[in-house]
PDB file of N, CA and C in Angstrom:
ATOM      1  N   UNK A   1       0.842  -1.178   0.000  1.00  0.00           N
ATOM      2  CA  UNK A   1       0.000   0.000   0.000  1.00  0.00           C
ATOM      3  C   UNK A   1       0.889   1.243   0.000  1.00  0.00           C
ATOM      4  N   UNK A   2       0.613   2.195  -0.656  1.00  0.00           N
ATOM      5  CA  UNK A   2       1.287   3.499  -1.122  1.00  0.00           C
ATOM      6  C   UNK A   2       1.194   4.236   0.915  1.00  0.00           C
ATOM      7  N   UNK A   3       2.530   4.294   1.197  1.00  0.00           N
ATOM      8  CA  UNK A   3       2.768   5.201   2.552  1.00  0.00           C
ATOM      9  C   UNK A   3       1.870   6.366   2.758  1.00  0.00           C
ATOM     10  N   UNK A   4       1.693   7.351   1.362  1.00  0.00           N
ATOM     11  CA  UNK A   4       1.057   8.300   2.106  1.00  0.00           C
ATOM     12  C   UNK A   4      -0.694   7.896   2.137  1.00  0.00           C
ATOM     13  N   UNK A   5      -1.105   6.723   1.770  1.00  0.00           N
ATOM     14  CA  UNK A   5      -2.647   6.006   1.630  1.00  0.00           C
ATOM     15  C   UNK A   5      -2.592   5.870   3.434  1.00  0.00           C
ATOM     16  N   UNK A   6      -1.294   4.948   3.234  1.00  0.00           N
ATOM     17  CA  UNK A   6      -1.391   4.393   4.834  1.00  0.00           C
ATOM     18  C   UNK A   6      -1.765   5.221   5.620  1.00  0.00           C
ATOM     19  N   UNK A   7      -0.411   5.865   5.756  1.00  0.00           N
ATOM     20  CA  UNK A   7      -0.372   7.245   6.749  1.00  0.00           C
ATOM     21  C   UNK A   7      -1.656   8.497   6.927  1.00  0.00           C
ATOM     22  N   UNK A   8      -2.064   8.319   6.124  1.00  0.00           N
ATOM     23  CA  UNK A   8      -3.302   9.486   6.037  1.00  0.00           C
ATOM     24  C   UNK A   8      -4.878   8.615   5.318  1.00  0.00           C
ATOM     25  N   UNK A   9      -4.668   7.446   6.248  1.00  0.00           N
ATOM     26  CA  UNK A   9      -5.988   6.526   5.229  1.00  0.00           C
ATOM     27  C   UNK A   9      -7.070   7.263   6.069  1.00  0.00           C
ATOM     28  N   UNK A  10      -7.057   7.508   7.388  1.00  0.00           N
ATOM     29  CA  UNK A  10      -8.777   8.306   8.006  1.00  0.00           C
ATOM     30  C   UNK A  10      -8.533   9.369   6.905  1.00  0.00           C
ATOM     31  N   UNK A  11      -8.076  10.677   6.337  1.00  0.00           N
ATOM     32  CA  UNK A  11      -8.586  11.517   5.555  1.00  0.00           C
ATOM     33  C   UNK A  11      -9.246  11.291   4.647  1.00  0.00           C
ATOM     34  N   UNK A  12      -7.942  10.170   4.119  1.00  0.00           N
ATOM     35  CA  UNK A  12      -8.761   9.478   2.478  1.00  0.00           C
ATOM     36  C   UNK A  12      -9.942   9.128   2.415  1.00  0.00           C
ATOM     37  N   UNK A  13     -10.321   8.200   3.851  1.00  0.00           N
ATOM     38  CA  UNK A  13     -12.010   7.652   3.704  1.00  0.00           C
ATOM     39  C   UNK A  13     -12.827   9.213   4.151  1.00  0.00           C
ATOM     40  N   UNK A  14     -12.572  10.152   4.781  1.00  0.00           N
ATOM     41  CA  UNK A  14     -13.487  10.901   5.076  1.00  0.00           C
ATOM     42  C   UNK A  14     -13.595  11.869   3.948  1.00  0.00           C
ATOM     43  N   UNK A  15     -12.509  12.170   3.120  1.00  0.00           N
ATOM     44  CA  UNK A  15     -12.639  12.298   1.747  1.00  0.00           C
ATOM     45  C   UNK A  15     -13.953  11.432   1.052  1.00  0.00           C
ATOM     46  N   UNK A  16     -13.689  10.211   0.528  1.00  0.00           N
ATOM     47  CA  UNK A  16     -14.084   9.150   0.144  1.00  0.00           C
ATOM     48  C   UNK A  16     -16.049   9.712   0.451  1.00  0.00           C
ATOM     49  N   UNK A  17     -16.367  10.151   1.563  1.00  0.00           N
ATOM     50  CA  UNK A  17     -17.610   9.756   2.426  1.00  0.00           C
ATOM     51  C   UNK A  17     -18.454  11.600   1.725  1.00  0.00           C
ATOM     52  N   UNK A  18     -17.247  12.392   1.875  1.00  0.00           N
ATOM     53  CA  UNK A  18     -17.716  13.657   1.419  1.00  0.00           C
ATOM     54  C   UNK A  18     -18.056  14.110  -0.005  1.00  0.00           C
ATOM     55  N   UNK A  19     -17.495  13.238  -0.614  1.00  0.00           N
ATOM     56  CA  UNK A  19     -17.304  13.034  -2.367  1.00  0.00           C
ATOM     57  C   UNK A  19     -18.535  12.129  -2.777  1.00  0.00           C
ATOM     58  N   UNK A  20     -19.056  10.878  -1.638  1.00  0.00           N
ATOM     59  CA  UNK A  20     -19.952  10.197  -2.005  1.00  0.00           C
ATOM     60  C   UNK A  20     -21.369  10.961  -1.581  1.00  0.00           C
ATOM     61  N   UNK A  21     -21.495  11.611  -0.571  1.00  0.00           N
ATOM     62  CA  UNK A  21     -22.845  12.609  -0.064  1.00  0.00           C
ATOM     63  C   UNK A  21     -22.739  13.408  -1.705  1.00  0.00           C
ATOM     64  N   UNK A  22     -21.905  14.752  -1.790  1.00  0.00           N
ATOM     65  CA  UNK A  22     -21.830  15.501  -3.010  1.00  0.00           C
ATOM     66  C   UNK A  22     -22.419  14.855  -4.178  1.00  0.00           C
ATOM     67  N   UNK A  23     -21.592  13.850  -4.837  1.00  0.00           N
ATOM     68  CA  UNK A  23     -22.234  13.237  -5.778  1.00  0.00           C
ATOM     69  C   UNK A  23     -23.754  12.602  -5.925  1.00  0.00           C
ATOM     70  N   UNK A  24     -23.906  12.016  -4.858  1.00  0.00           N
ATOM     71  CA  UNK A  24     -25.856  11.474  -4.390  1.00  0.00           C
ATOM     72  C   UNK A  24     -26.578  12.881  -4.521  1.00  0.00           C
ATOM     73  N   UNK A  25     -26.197  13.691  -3.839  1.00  0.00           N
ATOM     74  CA  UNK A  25     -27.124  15.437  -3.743  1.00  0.00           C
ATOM     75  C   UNK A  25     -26.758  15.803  -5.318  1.00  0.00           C
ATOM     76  N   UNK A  26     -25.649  15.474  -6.170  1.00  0.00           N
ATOM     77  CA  UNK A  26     -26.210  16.003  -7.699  1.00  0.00           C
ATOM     78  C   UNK A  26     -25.049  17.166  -7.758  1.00  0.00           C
ATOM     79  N   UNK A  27     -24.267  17.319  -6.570  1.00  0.00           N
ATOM     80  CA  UNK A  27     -23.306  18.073  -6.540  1.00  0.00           C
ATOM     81  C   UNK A  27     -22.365  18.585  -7.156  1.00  0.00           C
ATOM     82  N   UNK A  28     -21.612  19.806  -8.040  1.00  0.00           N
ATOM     83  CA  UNK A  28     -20.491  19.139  -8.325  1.00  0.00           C
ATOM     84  C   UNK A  28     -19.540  20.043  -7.221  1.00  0.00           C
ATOM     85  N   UNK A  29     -18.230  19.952  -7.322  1.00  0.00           N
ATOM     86  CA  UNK A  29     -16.962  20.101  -6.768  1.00  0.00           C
ATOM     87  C   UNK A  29     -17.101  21.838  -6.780  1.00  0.00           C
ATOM     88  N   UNK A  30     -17.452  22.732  -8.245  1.00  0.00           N
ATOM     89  CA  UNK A  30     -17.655  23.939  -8.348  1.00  0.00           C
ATOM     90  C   UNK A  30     -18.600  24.764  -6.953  1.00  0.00           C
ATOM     91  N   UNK A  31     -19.928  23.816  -7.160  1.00  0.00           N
ATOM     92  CA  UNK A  31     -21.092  24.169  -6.053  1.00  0.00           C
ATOM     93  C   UNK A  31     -21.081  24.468  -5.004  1.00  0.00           C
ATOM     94  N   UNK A  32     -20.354  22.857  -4.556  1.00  0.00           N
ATOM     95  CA  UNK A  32     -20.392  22.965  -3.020  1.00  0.00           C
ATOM     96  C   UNK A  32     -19.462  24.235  -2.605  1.00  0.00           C
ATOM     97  N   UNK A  33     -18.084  24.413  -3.389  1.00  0.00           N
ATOM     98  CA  UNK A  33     -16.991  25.004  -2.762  1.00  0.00           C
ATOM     99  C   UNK A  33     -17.553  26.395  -3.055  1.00  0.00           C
ATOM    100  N   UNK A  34     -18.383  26.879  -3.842  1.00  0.00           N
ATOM    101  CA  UNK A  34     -18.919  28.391  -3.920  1.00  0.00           C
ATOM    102  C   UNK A  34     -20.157  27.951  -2.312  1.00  0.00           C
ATOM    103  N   UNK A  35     -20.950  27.175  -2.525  1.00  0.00           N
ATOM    104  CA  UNK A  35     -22.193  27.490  -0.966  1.00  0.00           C
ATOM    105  C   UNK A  35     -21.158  27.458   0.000  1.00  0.00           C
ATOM    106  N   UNK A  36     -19.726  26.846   0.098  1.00  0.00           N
ATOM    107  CA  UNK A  36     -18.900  26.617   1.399  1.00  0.00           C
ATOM    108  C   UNK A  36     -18.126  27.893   1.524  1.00  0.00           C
ATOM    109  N   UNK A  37     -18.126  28.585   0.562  1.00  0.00           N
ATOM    110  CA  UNK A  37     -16.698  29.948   0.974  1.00  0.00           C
ATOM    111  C   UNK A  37     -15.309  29.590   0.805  1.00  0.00           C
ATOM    112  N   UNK A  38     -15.695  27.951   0.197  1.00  0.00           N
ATOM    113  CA  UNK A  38     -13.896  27.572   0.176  1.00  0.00           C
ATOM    114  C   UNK A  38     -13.686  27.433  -1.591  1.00  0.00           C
ATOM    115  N   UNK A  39     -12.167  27.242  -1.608  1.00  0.00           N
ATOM    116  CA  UNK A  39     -11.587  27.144  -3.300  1.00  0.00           C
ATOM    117  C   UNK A  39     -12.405  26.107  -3.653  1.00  0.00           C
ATOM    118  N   UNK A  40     -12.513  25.825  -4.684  1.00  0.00           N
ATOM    119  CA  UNK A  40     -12.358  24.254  -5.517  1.00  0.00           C
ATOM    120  C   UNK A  40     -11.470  23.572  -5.093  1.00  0.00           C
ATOM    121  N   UNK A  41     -10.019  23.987  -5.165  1.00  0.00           N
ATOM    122  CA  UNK A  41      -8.910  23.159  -5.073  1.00  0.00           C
ATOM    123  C   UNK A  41      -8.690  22.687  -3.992  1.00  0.00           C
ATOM    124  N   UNK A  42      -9.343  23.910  -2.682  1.00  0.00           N
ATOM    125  CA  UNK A  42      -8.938  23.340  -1.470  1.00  0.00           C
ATOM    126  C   UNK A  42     -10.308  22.257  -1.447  1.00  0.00           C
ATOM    127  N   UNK A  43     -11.438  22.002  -2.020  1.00  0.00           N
ATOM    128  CA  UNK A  43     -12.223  20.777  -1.658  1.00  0.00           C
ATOM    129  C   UNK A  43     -12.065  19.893  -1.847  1.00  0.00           C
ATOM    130  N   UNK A  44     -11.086  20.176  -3.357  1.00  0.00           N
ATOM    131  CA  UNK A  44     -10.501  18.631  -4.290  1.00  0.00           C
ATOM    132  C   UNK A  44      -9.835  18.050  -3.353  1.00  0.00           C
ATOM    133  N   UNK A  45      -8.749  18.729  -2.444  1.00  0.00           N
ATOM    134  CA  UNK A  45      -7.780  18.235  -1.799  1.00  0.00           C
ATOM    135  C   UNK A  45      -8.641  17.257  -0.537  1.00  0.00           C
ATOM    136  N   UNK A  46      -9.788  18.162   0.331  1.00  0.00           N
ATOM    137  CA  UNK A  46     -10.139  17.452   1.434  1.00  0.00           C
ATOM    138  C   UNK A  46     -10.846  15.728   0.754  1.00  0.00           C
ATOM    139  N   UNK A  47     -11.522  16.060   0.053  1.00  0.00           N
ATOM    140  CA  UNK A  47     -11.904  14.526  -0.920  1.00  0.00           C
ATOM    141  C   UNK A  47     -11.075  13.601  -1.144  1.00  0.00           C
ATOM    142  N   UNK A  48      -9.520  14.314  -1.708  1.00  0.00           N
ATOM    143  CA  UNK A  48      -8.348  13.571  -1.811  1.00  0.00           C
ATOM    144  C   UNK A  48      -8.048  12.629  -0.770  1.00  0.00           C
ATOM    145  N   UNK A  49      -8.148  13.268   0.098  1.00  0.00           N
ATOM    146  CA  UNK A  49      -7.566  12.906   1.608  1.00  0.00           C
ATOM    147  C   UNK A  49      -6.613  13.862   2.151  1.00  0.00           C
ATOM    148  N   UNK A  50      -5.866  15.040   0.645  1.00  0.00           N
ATOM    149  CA  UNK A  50      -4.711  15.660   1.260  1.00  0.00           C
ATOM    150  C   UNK A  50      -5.184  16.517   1.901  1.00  0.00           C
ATOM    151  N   UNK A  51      -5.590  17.166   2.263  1.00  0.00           N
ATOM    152  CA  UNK A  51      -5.819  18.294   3.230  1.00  0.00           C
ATOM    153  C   UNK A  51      -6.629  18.054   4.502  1.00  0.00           C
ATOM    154  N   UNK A  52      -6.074  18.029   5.702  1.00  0.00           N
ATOM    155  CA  UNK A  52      -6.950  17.785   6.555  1.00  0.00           C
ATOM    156  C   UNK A  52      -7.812  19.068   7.222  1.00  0.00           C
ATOM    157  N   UNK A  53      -8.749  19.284   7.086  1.00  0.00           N
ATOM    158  CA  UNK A  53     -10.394  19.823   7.068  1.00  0.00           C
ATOM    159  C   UNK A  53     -10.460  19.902   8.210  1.00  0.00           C
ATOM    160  N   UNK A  54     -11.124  21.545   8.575  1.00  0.00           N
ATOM    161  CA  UNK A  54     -11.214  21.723   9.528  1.00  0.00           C
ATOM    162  C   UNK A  54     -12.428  21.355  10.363  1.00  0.00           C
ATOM    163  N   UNK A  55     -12.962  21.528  11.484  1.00  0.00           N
ATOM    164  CA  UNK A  55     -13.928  21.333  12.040  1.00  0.00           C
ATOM    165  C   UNK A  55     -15.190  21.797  11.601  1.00  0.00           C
ATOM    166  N   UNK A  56     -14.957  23.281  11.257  1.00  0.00           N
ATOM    167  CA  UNK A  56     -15.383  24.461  10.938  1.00  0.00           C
ATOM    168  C   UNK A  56     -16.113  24.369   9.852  1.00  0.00           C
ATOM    169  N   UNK A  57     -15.473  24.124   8.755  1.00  0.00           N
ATOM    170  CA  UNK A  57     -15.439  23.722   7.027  1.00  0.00           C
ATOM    171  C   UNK A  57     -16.103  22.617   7.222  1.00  0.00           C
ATOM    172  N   UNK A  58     -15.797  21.470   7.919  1.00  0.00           N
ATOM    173  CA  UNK A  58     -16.403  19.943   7.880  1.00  0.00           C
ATOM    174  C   UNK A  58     -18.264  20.487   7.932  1.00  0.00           C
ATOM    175  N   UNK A  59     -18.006  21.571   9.103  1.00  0.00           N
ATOM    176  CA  UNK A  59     -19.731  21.940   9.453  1.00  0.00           C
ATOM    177  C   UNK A  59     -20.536  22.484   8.050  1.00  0.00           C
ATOM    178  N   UNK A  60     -19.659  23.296   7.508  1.00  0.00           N
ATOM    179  CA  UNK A  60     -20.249  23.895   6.596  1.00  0.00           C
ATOM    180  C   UNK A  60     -20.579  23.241   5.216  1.00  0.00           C
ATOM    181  N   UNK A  61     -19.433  22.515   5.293  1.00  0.00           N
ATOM    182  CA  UNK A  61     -19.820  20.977   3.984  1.00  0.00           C
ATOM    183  C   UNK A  61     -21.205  20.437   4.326  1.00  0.00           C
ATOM    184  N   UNK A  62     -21.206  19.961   5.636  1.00  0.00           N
ATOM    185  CA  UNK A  62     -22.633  19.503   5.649  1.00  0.00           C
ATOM    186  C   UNK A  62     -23.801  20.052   5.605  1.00  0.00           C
ATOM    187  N   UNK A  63     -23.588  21.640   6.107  1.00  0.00           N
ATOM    188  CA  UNK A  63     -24.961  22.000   6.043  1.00  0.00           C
ATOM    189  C   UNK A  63     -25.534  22.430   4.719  1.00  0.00           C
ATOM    190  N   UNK A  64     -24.476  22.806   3.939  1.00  0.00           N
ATOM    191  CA  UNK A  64     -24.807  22.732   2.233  1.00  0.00           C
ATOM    192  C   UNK A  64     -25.259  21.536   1.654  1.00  0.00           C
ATOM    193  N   UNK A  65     -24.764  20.373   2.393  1.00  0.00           N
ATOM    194  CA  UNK A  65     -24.962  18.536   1.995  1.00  0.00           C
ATOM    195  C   UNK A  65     -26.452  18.687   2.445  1.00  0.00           C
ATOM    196  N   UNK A  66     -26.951  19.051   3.505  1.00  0.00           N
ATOM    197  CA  UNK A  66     -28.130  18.824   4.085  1.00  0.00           C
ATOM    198  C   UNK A  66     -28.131  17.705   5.207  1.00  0.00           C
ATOM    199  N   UNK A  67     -26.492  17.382   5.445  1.00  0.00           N
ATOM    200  CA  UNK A  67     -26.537  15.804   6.297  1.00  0.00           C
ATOM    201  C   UNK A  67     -25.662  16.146   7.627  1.00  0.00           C
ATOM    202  N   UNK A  68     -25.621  15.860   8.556  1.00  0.00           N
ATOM    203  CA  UNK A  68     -25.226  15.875   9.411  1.00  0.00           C
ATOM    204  C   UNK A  68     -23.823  15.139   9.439  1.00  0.00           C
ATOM    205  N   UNK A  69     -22.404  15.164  10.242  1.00  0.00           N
ATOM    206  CA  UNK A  69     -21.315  15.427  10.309  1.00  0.00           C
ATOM    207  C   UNK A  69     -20.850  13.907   9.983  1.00  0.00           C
ATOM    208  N   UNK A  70     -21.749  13.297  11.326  1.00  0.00           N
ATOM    209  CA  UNK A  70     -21.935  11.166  11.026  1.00  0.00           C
ATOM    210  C   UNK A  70     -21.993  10.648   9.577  1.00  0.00           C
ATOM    211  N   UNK A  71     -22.708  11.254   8.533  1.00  0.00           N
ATOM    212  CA  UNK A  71     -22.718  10.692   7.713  1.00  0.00           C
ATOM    213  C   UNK A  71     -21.397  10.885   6.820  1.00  0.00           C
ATOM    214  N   UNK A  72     -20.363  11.205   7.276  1.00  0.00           N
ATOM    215  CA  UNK A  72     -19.450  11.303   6.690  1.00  0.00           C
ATOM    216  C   UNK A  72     -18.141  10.460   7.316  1.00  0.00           C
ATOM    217  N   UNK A  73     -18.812  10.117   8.194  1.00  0.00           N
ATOM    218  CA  UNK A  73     -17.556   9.367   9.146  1.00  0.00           C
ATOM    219  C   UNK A  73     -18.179   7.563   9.247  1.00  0.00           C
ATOM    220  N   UNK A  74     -18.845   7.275   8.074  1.00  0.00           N
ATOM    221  CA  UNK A  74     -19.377   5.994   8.863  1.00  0.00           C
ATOM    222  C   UNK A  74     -18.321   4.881   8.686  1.00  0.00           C
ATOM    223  N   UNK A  75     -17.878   5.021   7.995  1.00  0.00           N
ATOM    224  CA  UNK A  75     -16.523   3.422   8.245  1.00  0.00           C
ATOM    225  C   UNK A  75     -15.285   4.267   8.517  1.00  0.00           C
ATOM    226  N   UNK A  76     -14.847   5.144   9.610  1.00  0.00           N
ATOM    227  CA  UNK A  76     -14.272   5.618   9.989  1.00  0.00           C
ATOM    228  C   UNK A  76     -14.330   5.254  12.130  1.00  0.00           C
ATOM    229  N   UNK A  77     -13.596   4.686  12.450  1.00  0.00           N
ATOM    230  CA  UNK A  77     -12.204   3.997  11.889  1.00  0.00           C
ATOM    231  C   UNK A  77     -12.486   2.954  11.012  1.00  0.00           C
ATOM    232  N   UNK A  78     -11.504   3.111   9.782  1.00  0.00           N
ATOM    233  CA  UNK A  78     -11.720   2.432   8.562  1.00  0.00           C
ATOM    234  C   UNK A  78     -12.644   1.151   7.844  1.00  0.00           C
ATOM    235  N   UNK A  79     -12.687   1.232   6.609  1.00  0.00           N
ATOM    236  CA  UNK A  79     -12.895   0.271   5.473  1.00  0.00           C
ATOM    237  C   UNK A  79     -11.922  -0.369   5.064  1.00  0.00           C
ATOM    238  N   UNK A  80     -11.190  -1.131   5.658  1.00  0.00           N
ATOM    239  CA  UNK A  80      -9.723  -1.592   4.656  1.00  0.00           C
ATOM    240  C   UNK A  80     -10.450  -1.792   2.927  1.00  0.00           C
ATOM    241  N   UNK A  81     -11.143  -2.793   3.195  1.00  0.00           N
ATOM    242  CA  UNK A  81     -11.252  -2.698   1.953  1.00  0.00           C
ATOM    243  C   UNK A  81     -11.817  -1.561   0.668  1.00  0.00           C
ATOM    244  N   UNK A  82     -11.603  -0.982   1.213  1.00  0.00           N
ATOM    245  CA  UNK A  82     -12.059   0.789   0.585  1.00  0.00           C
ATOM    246  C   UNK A  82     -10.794   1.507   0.202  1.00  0.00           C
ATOM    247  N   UNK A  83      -9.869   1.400   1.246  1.00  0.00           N
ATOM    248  CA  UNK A  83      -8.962   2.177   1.315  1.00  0.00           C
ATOM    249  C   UNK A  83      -7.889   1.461   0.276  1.00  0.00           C
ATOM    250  N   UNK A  84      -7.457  -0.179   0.274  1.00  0.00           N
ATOM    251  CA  UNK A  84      -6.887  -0.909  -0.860  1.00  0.00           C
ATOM    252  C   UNK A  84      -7.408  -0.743  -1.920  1.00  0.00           C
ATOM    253  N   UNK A  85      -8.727  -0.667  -2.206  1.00  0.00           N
ATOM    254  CA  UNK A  85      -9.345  -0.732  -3.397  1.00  0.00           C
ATOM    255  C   UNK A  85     -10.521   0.647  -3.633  1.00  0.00           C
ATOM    256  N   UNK A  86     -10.263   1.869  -3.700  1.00  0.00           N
ATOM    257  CA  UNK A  86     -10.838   3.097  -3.910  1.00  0.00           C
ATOM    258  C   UNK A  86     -12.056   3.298  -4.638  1.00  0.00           C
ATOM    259  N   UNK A  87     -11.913   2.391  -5.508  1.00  0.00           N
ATOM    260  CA  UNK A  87     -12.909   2.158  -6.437  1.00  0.00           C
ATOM    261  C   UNK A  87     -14.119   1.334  -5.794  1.00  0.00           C
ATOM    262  N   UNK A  88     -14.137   0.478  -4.776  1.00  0.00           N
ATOM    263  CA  UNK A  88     -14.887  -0.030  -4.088  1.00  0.00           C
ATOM    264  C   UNK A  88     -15.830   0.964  -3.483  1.00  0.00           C
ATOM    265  N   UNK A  89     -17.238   0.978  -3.578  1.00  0.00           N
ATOM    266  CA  UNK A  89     -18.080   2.221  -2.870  1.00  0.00           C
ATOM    267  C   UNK A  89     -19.262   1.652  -2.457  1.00  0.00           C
TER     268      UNK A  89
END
């Protein structure tokens, strides 16, 4: 497994969880980050896994999502098999 997957696999899945709400709501990447006050790039990144997201921002993702904070954390602590295989959803 790629070190920085390892090392930073809770972002990746809470990435993973924020990318899957967005997409179900019809979302794209442009939307949310204009209703949130944040870049594009910095959302691409929290989805990525690279950027770890603040508390703050996490709130405001959701209340644009319409979902509450849990639904973004549910196989957190992890999915192995999510995190080996990304494509798995």
């Amino acid at each position: 497994m790629n070190k920085y997957i390892e090392k930073n696999k809770y972002l990746v899945e809470l990435g993973n969880q924020i990318r899957d709400v967005r997409n179900h709501k019809g979302w794209t990447q442009d939307m949310l980050a204009d209703a949130v006050g944040i870049d594009r790039a910095y959302l691409s990144g929290i989805e990525r896994g690279v950027r770890n997201v603040t508390f703050l921002s996490l709130v405001k993702i959701a209340e644009q999502l319409e979902c509450d904070i849990a639904s973004f954390t549910i196989n957190i602590p992890i999915n192995k098999e999510r995190i080996t295989n990304p494509k798995t959803r």
